[in-house]
C-alpha atoms as a PDB file:
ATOM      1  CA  UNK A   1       3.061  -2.496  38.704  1.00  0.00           C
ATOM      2  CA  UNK A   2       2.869  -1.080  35.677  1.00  0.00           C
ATOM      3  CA  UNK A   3       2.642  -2.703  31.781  1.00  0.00           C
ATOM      4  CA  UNK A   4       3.231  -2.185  28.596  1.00  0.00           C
ATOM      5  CA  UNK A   5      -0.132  -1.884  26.560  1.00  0.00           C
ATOM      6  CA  UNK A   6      -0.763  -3.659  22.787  1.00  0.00           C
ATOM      7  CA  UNK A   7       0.808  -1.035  20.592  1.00  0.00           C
ATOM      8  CA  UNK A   8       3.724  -0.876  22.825  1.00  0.00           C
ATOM      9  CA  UNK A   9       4.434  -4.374  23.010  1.00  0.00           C
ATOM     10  CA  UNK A  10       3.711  -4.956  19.255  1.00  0.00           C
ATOM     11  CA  UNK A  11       5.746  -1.523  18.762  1.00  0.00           C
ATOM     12  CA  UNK A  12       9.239  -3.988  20.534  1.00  0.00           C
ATOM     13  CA  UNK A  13       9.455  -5.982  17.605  1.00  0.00           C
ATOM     14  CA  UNK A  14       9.966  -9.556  18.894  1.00  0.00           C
ATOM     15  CA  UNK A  15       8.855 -12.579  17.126  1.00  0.00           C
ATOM     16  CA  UNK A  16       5.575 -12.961  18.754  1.00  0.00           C
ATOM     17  CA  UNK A  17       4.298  -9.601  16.349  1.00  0.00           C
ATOM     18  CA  UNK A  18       6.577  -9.630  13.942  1.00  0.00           C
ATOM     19  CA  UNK A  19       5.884 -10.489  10.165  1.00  0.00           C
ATOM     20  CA  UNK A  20       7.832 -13.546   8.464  1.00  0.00           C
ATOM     21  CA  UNK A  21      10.756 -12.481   6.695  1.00  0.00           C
ATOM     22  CA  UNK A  22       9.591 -14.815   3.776  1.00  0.00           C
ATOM     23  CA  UNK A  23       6.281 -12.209   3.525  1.00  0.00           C
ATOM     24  CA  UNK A  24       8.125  -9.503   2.026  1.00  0.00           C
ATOM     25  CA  UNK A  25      11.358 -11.075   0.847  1.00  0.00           C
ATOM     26  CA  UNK A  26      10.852  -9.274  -3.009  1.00  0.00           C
ATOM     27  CA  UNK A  27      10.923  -5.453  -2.574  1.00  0.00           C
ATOM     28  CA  UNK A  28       8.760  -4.227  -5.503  1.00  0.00           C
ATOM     29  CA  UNK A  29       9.790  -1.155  -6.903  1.00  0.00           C
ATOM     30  CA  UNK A  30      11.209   0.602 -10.383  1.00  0.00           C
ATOM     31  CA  UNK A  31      14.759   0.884 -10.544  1.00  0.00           C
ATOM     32  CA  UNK A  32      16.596   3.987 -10.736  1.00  0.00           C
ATOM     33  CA  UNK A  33      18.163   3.110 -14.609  1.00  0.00           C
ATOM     34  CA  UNK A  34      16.669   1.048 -16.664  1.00  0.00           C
ATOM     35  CA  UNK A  35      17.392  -0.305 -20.167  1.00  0.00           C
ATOM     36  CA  UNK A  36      14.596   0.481 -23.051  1.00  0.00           C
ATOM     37  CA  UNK A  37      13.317  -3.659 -23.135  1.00  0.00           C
ATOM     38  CA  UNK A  38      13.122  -5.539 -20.142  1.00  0.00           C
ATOM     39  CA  UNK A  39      11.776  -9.008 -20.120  1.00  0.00           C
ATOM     40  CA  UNK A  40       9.335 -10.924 -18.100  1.00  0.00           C
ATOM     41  CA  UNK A  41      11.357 -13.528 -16.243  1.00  0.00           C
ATOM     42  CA  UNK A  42       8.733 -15.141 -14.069  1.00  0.00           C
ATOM     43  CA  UNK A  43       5.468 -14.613 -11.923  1.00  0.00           C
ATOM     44  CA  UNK A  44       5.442 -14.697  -8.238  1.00  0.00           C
ATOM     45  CA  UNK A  45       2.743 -14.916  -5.775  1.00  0.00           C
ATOM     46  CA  UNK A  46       3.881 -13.114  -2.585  1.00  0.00           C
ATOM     47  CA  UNK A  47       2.815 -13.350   1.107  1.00  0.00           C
ATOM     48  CA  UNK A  48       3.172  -9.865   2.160  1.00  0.00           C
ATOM     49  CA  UNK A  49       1.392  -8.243  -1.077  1.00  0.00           C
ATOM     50  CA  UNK A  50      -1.860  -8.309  -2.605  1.00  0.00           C
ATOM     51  CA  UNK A  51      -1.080  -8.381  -5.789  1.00  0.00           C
ATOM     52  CA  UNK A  52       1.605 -11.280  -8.058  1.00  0.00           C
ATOM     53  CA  UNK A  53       4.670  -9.747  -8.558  1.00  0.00           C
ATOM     54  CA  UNK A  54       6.858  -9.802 -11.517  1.00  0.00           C
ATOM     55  CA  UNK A  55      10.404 -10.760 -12.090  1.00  0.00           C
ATOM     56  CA  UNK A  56      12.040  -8.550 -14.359  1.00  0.00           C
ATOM     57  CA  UNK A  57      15.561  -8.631 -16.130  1.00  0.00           C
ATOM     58  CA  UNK A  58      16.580  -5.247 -17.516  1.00  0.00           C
ATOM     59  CA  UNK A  59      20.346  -5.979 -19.171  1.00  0.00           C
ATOM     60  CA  UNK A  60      21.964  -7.456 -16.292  1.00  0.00           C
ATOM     61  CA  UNK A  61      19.821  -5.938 -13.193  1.00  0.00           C
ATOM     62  CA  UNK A  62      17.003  -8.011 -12.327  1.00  0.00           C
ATOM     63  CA  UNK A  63      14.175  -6.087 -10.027  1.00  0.00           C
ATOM     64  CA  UNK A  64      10.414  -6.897  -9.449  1.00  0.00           C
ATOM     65  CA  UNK A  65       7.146  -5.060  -9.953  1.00  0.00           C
ATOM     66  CA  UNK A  66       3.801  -5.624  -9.378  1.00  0.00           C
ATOM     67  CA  UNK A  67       2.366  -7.628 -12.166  1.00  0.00           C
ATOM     68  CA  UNK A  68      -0.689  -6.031 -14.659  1.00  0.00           C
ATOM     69  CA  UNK A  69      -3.562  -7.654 -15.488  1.00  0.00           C
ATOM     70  CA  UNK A  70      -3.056 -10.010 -18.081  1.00  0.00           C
ATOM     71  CA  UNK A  71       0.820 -10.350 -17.938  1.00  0.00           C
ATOM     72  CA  UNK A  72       2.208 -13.386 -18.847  1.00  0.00           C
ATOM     73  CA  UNK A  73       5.977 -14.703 -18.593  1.00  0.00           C
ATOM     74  CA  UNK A  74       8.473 -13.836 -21.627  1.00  0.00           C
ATOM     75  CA  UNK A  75       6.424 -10.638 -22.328  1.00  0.00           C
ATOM     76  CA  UNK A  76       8.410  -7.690 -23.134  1.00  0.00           C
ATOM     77  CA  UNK A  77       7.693  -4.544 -21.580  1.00  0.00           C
ATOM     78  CA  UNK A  78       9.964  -0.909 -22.470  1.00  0.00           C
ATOM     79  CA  UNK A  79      10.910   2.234 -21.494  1.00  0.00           C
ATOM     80  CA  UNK A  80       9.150   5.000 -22.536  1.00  0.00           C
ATOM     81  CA  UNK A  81       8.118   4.004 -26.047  1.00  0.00           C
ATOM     82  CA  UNK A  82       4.479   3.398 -26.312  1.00  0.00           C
ATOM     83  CA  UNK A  83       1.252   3.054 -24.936  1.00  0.00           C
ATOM     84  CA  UNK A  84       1.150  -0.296 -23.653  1.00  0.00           C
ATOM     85  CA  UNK A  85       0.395  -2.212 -20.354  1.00  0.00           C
ATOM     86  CA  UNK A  86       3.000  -2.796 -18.889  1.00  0.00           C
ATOM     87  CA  UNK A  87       5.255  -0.132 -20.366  1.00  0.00           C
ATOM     88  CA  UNK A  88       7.419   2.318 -18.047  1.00  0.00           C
ATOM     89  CA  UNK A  89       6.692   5.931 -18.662  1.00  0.00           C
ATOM     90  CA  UNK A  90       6.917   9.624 -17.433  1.00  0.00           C
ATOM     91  CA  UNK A  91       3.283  11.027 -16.317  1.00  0.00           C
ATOM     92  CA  UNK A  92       4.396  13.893 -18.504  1.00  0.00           C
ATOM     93  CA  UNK A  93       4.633  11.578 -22.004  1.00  0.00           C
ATOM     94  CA  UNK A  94       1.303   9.505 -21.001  1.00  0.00           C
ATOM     95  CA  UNK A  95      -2.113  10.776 -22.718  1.00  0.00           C
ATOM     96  CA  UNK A  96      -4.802  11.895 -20.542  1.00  0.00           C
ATOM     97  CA  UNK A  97      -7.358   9.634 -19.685  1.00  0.00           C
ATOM     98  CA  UNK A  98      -4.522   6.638 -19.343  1.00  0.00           C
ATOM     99  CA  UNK A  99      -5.323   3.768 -16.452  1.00  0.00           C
ATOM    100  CA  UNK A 100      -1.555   3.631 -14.758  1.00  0.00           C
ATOM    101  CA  UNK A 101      -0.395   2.445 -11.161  1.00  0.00           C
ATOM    102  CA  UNK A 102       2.525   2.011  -9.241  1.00  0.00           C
ATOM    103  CA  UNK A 103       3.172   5.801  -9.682  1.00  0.00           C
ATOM    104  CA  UNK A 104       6.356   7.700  -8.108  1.00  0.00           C
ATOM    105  CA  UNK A 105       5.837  10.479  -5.123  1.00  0.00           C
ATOM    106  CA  UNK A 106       8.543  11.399  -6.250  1.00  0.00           C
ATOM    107  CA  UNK A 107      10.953  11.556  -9.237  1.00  0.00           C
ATOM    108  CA  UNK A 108      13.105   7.941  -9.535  1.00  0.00           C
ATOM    109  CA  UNK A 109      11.742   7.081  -5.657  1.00  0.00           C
ATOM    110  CA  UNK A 110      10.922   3.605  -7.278  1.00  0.00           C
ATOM    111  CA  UNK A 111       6.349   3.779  -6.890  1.00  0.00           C
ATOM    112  CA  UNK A 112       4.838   4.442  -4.031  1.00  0.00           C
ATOM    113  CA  UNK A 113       1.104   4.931  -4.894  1.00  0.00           C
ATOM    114  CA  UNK A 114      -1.489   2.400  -6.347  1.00  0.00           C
ATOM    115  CA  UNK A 115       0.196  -1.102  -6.038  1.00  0.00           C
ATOM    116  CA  UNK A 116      -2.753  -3.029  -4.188  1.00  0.00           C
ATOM    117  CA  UNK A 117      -4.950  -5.963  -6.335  1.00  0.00           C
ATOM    118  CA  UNK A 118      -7.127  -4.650  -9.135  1.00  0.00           C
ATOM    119  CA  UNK A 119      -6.557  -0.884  -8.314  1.00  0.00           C
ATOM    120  CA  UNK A 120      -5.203   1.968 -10.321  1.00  0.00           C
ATOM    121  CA  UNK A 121      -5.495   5.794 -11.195  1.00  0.00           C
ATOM    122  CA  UNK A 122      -6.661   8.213 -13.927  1.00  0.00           C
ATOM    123  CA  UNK A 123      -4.214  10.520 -15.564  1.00  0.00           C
ATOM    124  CA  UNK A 124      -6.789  13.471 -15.235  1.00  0.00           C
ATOM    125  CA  UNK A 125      -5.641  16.627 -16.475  1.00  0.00           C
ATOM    126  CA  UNK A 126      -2.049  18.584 -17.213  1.00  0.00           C
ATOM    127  CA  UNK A 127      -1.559  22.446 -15.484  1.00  0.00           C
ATOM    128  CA  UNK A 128       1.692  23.668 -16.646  1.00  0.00           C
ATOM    129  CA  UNK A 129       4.216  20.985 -15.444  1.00  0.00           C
ATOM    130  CA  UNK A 130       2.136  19.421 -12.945  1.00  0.00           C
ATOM    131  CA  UNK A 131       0.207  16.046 -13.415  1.00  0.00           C
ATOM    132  CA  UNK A 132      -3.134  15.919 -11.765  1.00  0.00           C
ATOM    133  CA  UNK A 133      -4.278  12.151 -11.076  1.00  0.00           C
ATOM    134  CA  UNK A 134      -7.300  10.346 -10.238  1.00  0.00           C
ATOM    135  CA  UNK A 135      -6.717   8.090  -7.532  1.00  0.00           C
ATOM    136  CA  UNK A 136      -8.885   5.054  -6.432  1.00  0.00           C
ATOM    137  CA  UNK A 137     -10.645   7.167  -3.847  1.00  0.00           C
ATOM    138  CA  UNK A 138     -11.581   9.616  -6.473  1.00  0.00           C
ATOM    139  CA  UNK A 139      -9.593  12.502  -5.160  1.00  0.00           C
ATOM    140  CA  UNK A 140      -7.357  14.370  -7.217  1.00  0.00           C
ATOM    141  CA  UNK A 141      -3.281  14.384  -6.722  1.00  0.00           C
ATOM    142  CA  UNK A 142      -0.630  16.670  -7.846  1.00  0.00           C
ATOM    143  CA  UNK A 143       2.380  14.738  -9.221  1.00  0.00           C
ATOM    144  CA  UNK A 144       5.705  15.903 -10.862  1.00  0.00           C
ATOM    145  CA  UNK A 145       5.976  15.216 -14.278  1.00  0.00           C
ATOM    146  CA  UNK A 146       8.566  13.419 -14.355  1.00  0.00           C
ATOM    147  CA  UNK A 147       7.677  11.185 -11.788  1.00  0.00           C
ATOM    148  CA  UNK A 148       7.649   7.431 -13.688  1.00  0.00           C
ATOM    149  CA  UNK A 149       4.643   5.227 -13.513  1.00  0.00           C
ATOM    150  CA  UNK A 150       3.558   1.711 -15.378  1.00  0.00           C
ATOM    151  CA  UNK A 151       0.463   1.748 -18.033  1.00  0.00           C
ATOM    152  CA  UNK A 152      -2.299  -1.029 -17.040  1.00  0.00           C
ATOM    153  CA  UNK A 153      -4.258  -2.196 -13.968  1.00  0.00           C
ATOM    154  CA  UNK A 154      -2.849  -4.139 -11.188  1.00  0.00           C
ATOM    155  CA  UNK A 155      -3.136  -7.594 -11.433  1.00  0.00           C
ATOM    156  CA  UNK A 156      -5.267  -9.888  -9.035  1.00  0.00           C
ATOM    157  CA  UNK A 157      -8.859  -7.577  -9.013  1.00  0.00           C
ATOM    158  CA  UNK A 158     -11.040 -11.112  -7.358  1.00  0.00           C
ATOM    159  CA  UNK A 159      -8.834 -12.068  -4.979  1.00  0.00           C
ATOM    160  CA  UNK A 160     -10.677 -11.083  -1.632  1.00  0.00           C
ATOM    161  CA  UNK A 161     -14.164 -11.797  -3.973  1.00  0.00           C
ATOM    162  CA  UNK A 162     -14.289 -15.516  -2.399  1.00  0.00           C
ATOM    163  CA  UNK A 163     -16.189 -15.504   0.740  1.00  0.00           C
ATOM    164  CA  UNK A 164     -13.835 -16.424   3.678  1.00  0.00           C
ATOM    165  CA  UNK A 165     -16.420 -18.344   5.393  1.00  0.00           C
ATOM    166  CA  UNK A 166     -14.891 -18.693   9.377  1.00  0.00           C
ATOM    167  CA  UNK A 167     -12.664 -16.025  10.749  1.00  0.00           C
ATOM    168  CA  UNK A 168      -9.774 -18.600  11.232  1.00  0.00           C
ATOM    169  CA  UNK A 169      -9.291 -17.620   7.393  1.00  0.00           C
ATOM    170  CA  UNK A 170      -9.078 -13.767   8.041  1.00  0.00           C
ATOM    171  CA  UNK A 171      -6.712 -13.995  10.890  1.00  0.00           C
ATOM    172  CA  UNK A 172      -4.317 -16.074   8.600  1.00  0.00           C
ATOM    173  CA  UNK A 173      -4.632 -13.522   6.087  1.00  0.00           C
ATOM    174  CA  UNK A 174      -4.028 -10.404   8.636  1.00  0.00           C
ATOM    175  CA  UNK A 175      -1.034 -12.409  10.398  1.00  0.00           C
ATOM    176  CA  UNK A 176       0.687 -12.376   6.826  1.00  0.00           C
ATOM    177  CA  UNK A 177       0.832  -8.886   6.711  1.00  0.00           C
ATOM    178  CA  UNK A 178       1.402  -8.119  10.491  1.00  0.00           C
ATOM    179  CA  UNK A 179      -1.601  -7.221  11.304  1.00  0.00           C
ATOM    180  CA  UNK A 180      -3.861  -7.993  14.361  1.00  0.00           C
ATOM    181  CA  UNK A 181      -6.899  -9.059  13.597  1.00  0.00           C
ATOM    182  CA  UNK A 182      -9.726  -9.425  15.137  1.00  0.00           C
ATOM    183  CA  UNK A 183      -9.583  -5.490  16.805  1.00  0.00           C
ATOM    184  CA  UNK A 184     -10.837  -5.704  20.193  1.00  0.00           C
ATOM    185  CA  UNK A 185     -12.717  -2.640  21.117  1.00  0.00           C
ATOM    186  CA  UNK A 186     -10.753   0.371  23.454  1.00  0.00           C
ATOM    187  CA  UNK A 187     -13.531   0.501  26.122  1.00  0.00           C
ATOM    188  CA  UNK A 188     -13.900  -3.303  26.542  1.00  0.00           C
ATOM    189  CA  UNK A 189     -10.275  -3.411  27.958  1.00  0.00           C
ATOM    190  CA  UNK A 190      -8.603  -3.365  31.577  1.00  0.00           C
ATOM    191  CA  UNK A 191      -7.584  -0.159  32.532  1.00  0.00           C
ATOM    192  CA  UNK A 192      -4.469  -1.243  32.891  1.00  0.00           C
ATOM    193  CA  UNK A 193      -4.071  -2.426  28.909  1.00  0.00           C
ATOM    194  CA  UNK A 194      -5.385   0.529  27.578  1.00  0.00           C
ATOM    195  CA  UNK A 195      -6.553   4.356  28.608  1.00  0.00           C
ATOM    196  CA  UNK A 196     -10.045   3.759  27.566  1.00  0.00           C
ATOM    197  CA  UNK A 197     -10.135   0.736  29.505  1.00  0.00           C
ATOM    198  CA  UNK A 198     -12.256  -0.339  32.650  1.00  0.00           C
ATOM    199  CA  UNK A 199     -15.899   0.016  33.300  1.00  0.00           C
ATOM    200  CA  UNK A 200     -15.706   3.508  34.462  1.00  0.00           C
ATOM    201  CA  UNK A 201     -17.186   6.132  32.280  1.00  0.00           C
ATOM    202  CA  UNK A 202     -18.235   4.241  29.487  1.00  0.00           C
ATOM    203  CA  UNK A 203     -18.485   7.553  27.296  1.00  0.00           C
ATOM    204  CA  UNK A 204     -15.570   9.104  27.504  1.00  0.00           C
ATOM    205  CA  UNK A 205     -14.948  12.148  25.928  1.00  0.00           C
ATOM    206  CA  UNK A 206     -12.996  11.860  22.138  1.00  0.00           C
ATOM    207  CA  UNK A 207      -9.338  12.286  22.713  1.00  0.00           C
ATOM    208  CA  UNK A 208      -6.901  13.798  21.084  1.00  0.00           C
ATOM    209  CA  UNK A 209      -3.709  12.412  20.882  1.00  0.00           C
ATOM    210  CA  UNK A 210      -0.629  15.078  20.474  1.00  0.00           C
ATOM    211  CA  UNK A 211       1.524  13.908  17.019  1.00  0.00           C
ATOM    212  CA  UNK A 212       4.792  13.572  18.705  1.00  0.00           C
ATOM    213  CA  UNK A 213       2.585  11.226  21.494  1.00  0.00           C
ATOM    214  CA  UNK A 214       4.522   7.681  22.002  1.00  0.00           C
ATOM    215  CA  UNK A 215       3.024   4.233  21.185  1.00  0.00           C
ATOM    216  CA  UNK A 216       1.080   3.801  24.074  1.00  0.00           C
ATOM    217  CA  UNK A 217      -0.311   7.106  24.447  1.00  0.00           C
ATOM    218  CA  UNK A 218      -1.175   7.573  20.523  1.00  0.00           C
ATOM    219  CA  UNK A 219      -4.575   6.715  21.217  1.00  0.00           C
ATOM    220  CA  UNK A 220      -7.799   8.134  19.991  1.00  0.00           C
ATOM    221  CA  UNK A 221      -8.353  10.377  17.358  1.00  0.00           C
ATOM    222  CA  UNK A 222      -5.363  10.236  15.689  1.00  0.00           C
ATOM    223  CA  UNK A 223      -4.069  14.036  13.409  1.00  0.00           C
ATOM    224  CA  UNK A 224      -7.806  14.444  12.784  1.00  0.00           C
ATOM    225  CA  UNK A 225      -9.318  16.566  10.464  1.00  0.00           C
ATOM    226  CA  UNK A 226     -11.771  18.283  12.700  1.00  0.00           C
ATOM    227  CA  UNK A 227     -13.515  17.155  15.741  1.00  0.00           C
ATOM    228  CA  UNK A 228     -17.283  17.713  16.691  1.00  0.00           C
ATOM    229  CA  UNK A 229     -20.827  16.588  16.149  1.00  0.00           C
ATOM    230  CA  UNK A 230     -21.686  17.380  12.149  1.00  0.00           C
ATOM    231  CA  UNK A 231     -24.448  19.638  12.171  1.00  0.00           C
END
């Protein structure tokens, strides 16, 4: 008889693999309108991110973002005004050179990019109307230039600098965020829990799994780049 392998039964979303609701009960991300001061309500410290988020009140709309570094309650941050952490700006009004994060994909999508602990991206270099930034991996992205971003580095750099010390700690951490943790090798399985499983051909070829594959057969290399022994 057959069954249902670990990213197929993680993939049915019941309880047993599913994040708490209370993890990621604050969506952080820039509203669509926003007046020119908002104020710094409150700081939170949220399961499901990385990073402390902030409360924000712009007029009556109240929205959170992650916090900077150094942000403290009652701190007033604006719209487009100056170059200041914190601040809310258009790549195409920020100076070259500027450390930003939480930057749009695309224009008044709310921030996509950079919002982990402690990172954050160069504003590199302007071509025309696109905004070429540095991101933490240290490869270059196009943006629009009127995609919005906030000045400053993302708050909460040390938090994973404290050794963990048993791997109780880790799993805790992981389950927060829905992950599974610890990753038990492919091969090492039953063939009947996953397609590399069983003792069988302990080398087995690389495969490739097709992009429209299901959970279940998405195994492998996954959309790879190329394949092959570097020579």
């Amino acid at each position: 008889m057959g069954k249902r392998i670990i990213q197929q039964r993680r993939g049915r979303g019941t309880t047993t693999y599913k994040v708490k609701k209370s993890a990621f009960k604050h969506k952080s991300q820039i509203p669509r309108i926003l007046g020119d001061e908002m104020n710094v309500l409150k700081l939170l410290s949220s399961g499901g991110h990385s990073t402390p988020l902030a409360k924000v009140q712009s007029g009556t709309e109240i929205f959170y973002i992650p916090a900077f570094k150094n942000m403290y309650e009652g701190e007033t941050i604006k719209l487009g005004k100056e170059i200041k952490n914190g601040n809310i700006m258009k790549l195409n009004e920020i100076p070259v050179k500027t450390k930003i994060y939480c930057i749009e994909s695309r224009p008044f999508d709310g921030g996509k990019f950079i919002k982990s602990g402690g990172s954050f991206a160069v504003l590199n270099k302007v071509v025309g109307e696109s905004i070429f930034v540095m991101m933490p991996s240290k490869k270059e992205k196009k943006f629009n230039g009127t995609c919005r971003a906030i000045i400053g580095v993302c708050a909460g750099e040390g938090k994973f600098e404290k050794p963990l010390l048993k791997a109780g700690k880790q799993f805790y951490i992981k389950k927060s965020k829905n992950k599974l943790w610890p990753r038990t090798s492919a091969i090492k399985m039953n063939a009947i829990d996953h397609p590399f499983g069983s003792g069988r051909g302990k080398n087995p070829k690389s495969k490739i799994a097709k992009r429209n594959a299901p959970p279940g057969a998405k195994v492998g290399l996954i959309r790879p780049k190329r394949t092959g022994k570097k020579r």
